[in-house]
C-alpha atoms as a PDB file:
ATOM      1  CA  UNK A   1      10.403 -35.350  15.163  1.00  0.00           C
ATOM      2  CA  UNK A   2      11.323 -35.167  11.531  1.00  0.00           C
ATOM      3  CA  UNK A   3       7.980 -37.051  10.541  1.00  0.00           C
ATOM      4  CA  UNK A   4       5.754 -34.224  12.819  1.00  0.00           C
ATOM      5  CA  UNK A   5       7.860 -31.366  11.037  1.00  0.00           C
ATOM      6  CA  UNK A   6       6.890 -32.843   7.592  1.00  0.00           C
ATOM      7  CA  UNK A   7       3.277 -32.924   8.592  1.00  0.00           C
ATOM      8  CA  UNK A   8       3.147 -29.560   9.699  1.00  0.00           C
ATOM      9  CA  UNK A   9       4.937 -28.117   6.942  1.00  0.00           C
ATOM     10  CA  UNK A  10       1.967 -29.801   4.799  1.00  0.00           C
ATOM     11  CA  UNK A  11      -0.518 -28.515   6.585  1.00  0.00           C
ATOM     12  CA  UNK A  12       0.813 -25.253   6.056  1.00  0.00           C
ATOM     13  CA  UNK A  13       0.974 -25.449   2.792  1.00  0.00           C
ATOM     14  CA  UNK A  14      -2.486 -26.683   2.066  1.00  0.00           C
ATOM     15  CA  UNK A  15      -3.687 -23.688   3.950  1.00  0.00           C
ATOM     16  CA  UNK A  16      -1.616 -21.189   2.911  1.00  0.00           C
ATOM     17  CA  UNK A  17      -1.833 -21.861  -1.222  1.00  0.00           C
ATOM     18  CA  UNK A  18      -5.456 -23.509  -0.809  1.00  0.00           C
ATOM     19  CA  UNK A  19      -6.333 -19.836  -0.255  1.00  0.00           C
ATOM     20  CA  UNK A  20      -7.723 -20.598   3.395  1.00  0.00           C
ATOM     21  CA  UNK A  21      -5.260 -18.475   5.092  1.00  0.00           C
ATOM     22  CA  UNK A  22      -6.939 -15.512   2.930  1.00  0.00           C
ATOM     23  CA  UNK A  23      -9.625 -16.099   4.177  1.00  0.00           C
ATOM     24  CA  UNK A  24      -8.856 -16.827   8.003  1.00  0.00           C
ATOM     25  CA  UNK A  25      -7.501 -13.535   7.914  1.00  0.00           C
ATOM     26  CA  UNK A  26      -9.969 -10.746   7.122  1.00  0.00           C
ATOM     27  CA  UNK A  27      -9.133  -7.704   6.078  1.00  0.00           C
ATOM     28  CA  UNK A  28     -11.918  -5.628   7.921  1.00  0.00           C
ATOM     29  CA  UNK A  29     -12.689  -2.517   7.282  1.00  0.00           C
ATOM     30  CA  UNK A  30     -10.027   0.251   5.451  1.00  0.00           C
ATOM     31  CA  UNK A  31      -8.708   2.948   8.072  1.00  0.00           C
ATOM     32  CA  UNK A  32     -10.093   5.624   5.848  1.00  0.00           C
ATOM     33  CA  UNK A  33      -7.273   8.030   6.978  1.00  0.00           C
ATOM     34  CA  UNK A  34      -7.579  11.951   6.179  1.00  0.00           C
ATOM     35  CA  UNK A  35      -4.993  13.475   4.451  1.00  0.00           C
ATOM     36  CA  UNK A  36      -4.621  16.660   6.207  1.00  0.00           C
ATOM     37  CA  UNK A  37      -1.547  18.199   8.790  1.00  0.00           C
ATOM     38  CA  UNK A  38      -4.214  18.108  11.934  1.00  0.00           C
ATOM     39  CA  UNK A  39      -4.670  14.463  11.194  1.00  0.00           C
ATOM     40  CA  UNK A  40      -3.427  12.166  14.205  1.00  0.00           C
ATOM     41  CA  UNK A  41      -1.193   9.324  13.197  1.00  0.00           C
ATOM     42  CA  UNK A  42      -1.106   5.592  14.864  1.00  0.00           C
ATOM     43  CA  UNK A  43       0.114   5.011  17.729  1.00  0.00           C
ATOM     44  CA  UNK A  44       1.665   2.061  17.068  1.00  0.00           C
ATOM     45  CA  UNK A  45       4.866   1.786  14.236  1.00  0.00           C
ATOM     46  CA  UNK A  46       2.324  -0.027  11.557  1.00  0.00           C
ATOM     47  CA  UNK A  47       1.716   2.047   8.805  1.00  0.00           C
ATOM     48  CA  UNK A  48       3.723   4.324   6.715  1.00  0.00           C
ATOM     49  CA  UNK A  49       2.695   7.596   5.052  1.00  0.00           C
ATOM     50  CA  UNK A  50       3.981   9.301   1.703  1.00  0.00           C
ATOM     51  CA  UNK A  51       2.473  13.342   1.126  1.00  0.00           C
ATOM     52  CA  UNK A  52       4.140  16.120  -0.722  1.00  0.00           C
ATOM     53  CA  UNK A  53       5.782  18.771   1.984  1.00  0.00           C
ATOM     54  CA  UNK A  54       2.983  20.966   3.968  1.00  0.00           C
ATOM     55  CA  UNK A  55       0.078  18.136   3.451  1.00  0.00           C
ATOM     56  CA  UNK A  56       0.847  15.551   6.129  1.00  0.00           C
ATOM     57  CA  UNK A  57       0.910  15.275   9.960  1.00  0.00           C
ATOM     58  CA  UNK A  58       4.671  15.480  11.499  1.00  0.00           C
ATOM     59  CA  UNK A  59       5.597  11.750  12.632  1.00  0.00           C
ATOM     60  CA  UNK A  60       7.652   9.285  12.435  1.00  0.00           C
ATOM     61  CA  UNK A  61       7.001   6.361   8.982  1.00  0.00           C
ATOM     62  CA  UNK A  62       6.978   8.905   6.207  1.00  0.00           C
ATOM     63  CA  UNK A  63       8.420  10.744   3.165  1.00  0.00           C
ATOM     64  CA  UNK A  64       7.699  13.227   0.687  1.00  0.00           C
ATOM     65  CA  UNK A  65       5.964  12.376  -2.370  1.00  0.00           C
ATOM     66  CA  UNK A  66       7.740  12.764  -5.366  1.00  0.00           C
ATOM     67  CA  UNK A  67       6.370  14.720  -8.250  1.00  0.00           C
ATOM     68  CA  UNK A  68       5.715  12.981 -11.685  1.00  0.00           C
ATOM     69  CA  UNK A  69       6.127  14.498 -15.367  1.00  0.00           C
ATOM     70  CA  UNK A  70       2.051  13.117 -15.937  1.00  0.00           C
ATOM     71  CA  UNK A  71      -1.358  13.727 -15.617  1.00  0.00           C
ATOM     72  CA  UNK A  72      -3.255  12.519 -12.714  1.00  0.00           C
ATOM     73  CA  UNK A  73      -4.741   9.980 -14.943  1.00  0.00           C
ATOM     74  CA  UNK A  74      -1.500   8.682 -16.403  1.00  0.00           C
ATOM     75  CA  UNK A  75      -0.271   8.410 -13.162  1.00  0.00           C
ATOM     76  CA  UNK A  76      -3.088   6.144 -11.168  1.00  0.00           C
ATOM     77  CA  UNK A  77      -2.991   4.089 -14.288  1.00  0.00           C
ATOM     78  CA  UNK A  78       0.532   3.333 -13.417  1.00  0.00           C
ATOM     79  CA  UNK A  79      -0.452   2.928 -10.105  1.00  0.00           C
ATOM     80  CA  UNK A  80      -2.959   0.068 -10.886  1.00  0.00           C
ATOM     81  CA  UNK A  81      -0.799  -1.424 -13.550  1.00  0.00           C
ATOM     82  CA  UNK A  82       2.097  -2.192 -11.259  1.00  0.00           C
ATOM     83  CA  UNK A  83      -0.176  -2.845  -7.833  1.00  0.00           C
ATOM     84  CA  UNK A  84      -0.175  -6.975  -8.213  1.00  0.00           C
ATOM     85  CA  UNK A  85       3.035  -7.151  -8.562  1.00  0.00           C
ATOM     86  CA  UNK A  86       3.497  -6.040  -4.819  1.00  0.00           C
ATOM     87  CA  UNK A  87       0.188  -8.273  -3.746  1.00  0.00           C
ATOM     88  CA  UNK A  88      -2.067  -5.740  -4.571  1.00  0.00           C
ATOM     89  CA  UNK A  89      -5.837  -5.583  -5.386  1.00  0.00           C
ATOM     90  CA  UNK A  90      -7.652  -2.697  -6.081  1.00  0.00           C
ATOM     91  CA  UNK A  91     -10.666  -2.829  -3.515  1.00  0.00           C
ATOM     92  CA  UNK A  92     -12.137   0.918  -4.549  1.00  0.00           C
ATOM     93  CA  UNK A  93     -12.227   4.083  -5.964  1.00  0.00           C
ATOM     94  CA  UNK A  94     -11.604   4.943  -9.416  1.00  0.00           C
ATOM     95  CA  UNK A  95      -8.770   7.448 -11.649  1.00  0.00           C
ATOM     96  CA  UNK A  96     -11.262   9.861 -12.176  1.00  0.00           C
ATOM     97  CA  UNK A  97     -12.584  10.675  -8.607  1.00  0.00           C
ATOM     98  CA  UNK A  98      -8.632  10.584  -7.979  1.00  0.00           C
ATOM     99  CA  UNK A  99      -8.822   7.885  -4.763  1.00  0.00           C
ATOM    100  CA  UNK A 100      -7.237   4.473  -5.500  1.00  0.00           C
ATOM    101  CA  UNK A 101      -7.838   1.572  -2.479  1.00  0.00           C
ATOM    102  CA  UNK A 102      -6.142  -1.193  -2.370  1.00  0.00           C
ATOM    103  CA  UNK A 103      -5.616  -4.509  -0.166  1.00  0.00           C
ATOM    104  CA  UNK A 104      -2.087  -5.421  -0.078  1.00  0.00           C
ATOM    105  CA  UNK A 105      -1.349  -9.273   1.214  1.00  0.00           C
ATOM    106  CA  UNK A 106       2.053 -10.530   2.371  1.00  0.00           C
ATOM    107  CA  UNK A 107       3.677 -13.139   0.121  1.00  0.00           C
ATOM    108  CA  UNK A 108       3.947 -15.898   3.138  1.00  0.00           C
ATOM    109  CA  UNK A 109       1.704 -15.218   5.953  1.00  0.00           C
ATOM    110  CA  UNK A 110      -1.022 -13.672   3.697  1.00  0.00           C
ATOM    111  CA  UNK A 111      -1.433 -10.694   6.107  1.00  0.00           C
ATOM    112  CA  UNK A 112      -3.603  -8.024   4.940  1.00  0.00           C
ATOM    113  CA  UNK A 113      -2.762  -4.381   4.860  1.00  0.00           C
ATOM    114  CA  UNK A 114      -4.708  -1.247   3.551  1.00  0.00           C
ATOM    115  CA  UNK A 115      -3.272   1.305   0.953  1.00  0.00           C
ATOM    116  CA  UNK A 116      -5.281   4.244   0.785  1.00  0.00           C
ATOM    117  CA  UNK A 117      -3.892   6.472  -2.274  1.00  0.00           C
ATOM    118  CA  UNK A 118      -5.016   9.761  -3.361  1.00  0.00           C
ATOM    119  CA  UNK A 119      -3.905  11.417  -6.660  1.00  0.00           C
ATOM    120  CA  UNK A 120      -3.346  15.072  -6.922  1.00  0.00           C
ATOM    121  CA  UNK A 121      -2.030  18.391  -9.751  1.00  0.00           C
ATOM    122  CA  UNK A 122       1.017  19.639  -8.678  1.00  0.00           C
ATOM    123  CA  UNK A 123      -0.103  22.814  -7.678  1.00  0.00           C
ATOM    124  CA  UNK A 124       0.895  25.917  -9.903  1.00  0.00           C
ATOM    125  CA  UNK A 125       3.269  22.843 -12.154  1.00  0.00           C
ATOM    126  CA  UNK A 126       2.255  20.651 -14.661  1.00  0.00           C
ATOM    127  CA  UNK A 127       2.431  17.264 -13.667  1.00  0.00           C
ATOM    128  CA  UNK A 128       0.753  15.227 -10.726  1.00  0.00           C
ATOM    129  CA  UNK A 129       1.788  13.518  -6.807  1.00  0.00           C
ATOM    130  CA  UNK A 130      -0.078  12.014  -4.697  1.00  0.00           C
ATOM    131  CA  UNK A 131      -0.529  11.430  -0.835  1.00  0.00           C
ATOM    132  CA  UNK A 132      -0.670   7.286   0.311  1.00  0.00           C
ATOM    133  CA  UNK A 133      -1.283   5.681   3.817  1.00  0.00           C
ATOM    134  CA  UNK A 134      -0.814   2.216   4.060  1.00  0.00           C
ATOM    135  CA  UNK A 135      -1.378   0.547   7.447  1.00  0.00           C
ATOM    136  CA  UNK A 136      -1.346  -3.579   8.772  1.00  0.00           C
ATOM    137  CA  UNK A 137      -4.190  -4.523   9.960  1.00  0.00           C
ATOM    138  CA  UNK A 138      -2.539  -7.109  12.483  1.00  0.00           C
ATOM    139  CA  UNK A 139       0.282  -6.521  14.995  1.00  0.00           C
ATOM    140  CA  UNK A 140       1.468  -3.818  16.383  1.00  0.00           C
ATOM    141  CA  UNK A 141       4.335  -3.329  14.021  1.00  0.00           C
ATOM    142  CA  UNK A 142       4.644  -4.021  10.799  1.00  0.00           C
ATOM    143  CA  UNK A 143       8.769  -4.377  10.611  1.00  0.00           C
ATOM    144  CA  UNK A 144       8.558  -1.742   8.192  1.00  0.00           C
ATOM    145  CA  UNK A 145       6.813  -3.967   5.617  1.00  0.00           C
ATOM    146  CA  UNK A 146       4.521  -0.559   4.484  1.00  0.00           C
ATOM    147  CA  UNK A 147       7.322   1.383   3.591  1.00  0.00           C
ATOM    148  CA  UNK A 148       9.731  -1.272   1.644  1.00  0.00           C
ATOM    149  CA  UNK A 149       6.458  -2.099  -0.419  1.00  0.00           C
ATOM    150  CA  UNK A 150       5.738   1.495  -1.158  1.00  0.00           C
ATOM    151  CA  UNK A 151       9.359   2.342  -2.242  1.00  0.00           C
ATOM    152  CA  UNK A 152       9.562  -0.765  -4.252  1.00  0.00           C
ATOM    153  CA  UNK A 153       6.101   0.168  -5.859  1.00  0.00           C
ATOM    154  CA  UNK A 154       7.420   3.523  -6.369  1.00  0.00           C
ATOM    155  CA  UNK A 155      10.002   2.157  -8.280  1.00  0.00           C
ATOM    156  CA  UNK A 156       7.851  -0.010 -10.486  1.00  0.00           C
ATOM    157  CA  UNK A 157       5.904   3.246 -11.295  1.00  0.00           C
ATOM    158  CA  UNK A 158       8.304   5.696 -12.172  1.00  0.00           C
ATOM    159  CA  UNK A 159       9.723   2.529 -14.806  1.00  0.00           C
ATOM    160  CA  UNK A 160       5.965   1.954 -15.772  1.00  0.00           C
ATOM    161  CA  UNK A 161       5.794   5.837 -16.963  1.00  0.00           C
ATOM    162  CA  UNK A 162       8.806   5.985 -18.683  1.00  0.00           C
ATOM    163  CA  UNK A 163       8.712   3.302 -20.430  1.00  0.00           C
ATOM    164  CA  UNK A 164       7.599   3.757 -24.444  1.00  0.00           C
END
């Protein structure tokens, strides 16, 4: 029993840091969600959803974006700075047309998830927000995986712009 156990946990291992679990699981195509109050959410619990008030649909997995003492630029710089550290890879987009994408991978399992991230002026304000849907590809529910990486990014962000 102990020798099958051993063996297994091998195998797993070869696959999962041999990169072949990456690539077993594909990350298909992004959801391309629309930022926008008429926009219908997912029916199942396996995304989460960050907007400032008025700009996203009413639902369950979100908050309210939090404003930021920076440019746009400044702050999707700090966006892509601090991205791997959460398993992030920016996939598309660009600071300048204001539309980050990313593919986010769990640490274990190497399950892919999409992070769609649009950077916006505080209207009327100096300073910039920005609205963010990130969504699993597989499973119905993602254990609220989406959300603890986006707070914990958040985190890393707000240091990353304060910091001399």
């Amino acid at each position: 029993m102990i020798w099958g156990l051993l063996v297994l946990a091998g195998i797993f291992a070869v696959v999962r840091f041999s990169g072949l679990l990456g690539m077993m699981l594909t990350a298909g195509e992004p959801p391309q969600f629309v930022f926008d109050p008429n926009s219908e959410l997912p029916d199942t619990p396996n995304y989460f959803l960050s907007c400032p008030d008025g700009l996203a649909p009413r639902g369950g997995r979100q908050m309210t974006s939090p404003q930021f003492d920076a440019s746009v630029a400044k702050l999707g710089r700090a966006f892509i700075a601090t991205a791997p550290d959460h398993g992030m890879k920016l996939t598309d987009g660009s600071v300048g047309a204001h539309s980050l994408q990313f593919l986010a991978r769990s640490r274990v399992f190497q399950f892919p998830d999409w992070v769609e991230l649009k950077l916006m002026s505080v209207p009327d304000q100096a300073g910039a927000t920005f609205c963010l849907f990130a969504k699993s590809v597989y499973g119905r529910d993602d254990f609220q995986q989406n959300e603890k990486r986006t707070r914990a990014w958040l985190r890393d962000v707000r240091r990353n712009l304060t910091s001399p």
